[in-house]
C-alpha atoms as a PDB file:
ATOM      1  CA  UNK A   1       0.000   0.000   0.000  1.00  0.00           C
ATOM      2  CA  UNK A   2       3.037   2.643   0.949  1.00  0.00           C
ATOM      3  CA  UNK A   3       4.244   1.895  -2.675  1.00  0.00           C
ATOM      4  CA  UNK A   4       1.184   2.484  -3.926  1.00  0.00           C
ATOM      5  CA  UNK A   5       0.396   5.826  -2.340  1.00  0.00           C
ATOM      6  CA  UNK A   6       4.219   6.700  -3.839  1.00  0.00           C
ATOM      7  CA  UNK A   7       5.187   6.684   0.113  1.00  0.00           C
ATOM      8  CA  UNK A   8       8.923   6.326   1.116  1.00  0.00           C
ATOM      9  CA  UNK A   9       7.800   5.118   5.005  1.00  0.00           C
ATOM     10  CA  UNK A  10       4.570   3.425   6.523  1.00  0.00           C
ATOM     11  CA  UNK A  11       4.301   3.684  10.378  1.00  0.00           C
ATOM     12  CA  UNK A  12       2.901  -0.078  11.556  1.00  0.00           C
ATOM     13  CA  UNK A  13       1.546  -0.419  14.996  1.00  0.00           C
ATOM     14  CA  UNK A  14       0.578  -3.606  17.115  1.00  0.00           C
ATOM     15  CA  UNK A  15       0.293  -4.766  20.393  1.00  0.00           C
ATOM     16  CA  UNK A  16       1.994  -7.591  22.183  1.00  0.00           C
ATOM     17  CA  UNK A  17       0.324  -9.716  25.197  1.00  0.00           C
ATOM     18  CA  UNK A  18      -2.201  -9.368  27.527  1.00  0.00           C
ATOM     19  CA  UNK A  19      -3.587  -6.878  30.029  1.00  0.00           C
ATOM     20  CA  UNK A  20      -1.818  -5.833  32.567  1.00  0.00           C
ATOM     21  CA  UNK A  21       1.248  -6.211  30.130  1.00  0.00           C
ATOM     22  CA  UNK A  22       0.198  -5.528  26.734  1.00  0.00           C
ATOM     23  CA  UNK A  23       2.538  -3.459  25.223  1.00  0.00           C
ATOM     24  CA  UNK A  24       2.056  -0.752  21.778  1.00  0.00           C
ATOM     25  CA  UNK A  25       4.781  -2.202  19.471  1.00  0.00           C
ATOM     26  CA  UNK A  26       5.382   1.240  16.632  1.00  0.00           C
ATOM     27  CA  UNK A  27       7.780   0.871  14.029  1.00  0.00           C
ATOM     28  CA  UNK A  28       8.415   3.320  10.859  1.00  0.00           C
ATOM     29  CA  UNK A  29       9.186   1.258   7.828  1.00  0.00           C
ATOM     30  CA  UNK A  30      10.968   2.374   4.643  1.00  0.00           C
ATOM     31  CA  UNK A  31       9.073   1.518   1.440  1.00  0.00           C
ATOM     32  CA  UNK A  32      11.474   0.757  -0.756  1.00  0.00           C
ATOM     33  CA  UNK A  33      13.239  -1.882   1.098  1.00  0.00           C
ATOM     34  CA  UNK A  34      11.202  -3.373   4.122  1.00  0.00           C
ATOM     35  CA  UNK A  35      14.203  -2.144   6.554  1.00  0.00           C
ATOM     36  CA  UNK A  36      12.834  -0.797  10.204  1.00  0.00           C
ATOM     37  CA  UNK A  37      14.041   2.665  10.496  1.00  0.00           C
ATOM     38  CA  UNK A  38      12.878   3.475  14.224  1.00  0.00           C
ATOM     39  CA  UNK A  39      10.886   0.897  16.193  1.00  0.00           C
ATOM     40  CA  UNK A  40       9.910   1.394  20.229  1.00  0.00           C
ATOM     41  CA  UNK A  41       7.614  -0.005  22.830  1.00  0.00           C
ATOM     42  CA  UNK A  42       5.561   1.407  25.346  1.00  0.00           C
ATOM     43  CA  UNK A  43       3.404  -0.130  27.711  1.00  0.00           C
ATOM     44  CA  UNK A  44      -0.475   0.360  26.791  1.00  0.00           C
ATOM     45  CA  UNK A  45      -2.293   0.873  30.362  1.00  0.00           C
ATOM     46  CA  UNK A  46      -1.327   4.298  31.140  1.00  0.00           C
ATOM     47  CA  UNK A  47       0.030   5.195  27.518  1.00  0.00           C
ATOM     48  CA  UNK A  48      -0.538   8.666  26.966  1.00  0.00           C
ATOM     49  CA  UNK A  49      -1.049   9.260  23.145  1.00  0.00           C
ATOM     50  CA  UNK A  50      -0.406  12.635  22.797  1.00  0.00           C
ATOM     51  CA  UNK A  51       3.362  12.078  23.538  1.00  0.00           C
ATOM     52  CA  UNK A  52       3.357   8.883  21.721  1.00  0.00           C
ATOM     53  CA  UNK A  53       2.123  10.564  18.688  1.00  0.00           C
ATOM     54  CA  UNK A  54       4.678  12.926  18.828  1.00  0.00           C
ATOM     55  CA  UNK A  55       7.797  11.008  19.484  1.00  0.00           C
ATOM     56  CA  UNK A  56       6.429   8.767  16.409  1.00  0.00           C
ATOM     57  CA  UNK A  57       5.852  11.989  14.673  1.00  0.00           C
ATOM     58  CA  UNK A  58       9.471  13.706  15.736  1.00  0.00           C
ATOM     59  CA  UNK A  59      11.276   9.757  13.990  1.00  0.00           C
ATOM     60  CA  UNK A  60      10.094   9.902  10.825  1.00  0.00           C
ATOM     61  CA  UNK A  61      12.530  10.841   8.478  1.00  0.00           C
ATOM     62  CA  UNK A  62      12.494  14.100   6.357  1.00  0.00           C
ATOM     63  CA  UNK A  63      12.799  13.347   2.718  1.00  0.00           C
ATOM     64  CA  UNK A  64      16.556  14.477   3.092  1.00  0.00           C
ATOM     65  CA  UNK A  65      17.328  11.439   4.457  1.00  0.00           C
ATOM     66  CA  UNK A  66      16.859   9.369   1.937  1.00  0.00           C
END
């Protein structure tokens, strides 16, 4: 789908386990290769989205870095 939205990254987001342990698994993905550019955990009770959003937000790479 990334390549055919002409995107160079996807963010992917799962979750791992079961309550009280389940954990938000984020990773940004480049396109054109499959390779994990940033990845990180964080627990989900408690998560705070806001600041998850924006340390997602603040890894992505800028289109100089490719």
């Amino acid at each position: 789908m990334g390549r055919a939205h002409h995107s160079a990254y996807i963010v992917y987001g799962t979750t791992d386990g079961n309550a009280p342990n389940a954990q938000l698994i984020v990773k940004i993905i480049a396109v054109d290769d499959g390779s994990v550019k940033w990845s990180k955990s964080y627990p989900v009770a408690g998560a705070d989205a806001g600041n998850i959003a924006a340390e997602v937000s603040s890894n992505v790479p800028s289109s100089d870095d490719d």
